[in-house]
Protein backbone atom coordinates (compact mmCIF):
# COMPACT_ATOMS: atom_id res chain seq x y z
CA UNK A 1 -33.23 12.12 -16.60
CA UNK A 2 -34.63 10.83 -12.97
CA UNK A 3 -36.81 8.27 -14.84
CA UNK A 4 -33.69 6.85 -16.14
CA UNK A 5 -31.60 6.82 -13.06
CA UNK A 6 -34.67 4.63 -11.50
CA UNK A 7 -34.72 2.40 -13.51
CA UNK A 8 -31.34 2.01 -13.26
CA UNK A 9 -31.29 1.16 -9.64
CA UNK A 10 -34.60 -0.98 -10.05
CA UNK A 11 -32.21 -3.09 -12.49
CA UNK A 12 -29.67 -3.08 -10.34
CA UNK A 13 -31.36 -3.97 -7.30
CA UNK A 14 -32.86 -7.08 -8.98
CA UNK A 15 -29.80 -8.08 -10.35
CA UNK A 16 -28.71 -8.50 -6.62
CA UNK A 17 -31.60 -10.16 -5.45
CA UNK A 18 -31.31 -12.53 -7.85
CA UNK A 19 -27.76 -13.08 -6.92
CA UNK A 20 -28.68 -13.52 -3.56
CA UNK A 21 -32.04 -14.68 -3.00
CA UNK A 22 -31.94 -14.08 0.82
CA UNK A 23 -30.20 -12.48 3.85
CA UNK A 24 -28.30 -16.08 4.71
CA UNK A 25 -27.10 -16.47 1.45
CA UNK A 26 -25.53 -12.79 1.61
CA UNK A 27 -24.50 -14.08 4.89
CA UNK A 28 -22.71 -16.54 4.16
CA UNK A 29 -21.13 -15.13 0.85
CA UNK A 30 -19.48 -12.16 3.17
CA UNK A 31 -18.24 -15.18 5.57
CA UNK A 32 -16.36 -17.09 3.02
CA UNK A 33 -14.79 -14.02 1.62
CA UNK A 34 -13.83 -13.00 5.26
CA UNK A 35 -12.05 -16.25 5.69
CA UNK A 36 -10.49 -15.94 2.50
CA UNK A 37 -8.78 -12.95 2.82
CA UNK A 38 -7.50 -13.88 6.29
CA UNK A 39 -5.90 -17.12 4.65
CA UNK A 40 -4.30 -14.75 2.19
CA UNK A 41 -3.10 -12.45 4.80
CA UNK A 42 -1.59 -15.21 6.85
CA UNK A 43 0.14 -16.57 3.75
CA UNK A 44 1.46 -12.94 2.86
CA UNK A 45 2.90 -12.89 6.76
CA UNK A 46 5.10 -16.06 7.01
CA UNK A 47 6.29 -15.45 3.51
CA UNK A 48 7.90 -11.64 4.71
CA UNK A 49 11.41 -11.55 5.25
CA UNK A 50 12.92 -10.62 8.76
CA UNK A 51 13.48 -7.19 7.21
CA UNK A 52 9.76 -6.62 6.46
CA UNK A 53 8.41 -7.95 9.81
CA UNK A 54 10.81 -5.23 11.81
CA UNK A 55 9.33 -2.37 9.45
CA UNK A 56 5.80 -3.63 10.11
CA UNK A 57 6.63 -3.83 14.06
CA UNK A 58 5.95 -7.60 14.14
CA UNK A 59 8.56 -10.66 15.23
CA UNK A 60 8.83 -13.87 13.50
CA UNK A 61 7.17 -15.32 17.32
CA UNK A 62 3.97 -13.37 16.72
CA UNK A 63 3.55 -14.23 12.81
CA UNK A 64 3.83 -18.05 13.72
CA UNK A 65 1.71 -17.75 16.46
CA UNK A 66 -1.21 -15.56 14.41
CA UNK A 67 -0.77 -18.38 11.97
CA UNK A 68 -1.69 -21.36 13.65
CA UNK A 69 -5.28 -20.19 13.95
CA UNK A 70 -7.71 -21.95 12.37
CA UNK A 71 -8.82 -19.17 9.54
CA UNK A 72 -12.61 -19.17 11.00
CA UNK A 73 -10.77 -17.19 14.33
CA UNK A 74 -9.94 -13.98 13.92
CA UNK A 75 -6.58 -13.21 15.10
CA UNK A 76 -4.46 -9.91 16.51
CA UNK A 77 -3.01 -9.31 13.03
CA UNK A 78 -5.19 -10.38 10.91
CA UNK A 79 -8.79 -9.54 10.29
């Protein structure tokens, strides 16, 4: 049973080598998906109604201004 749950994470492990060949391309793989999901989360923000933004204890000021940051510059409300 061990022998097969090695070779299991030898295949694995290879798998994401090969994937990404070194540390900088990991790197820069987690980057790009950071400034993804900020871009997303910015978008979700000045699309919430009035409504939502009192529930989340936010004004419409503080979405605008978290929104015009460039998406490389992590902001107060968004990661």
């Amino acid at each position: 049973m061990s022998e097969i749950y090695a070779t299991s994470q030898t295949t694995h492990s290879s798998v994401f080598h090969n994937k990404f060949p070194s540390p900088l391309g990991f790197h820069w793989f987690q980057t790009v998906s950071v400034w993804s999901h900020r871009i997303n989360q910015r978008k979700t923000l000045m699309q919430m109604s009035d409504r939502l933004l009192v529930d989340i204890g936010l004004t419409r000021e503080q979405i605008s201004e978290e929104c015009e940051k460039p998406f490389w510059i992590k902001g107060k409300y968004c990661n």
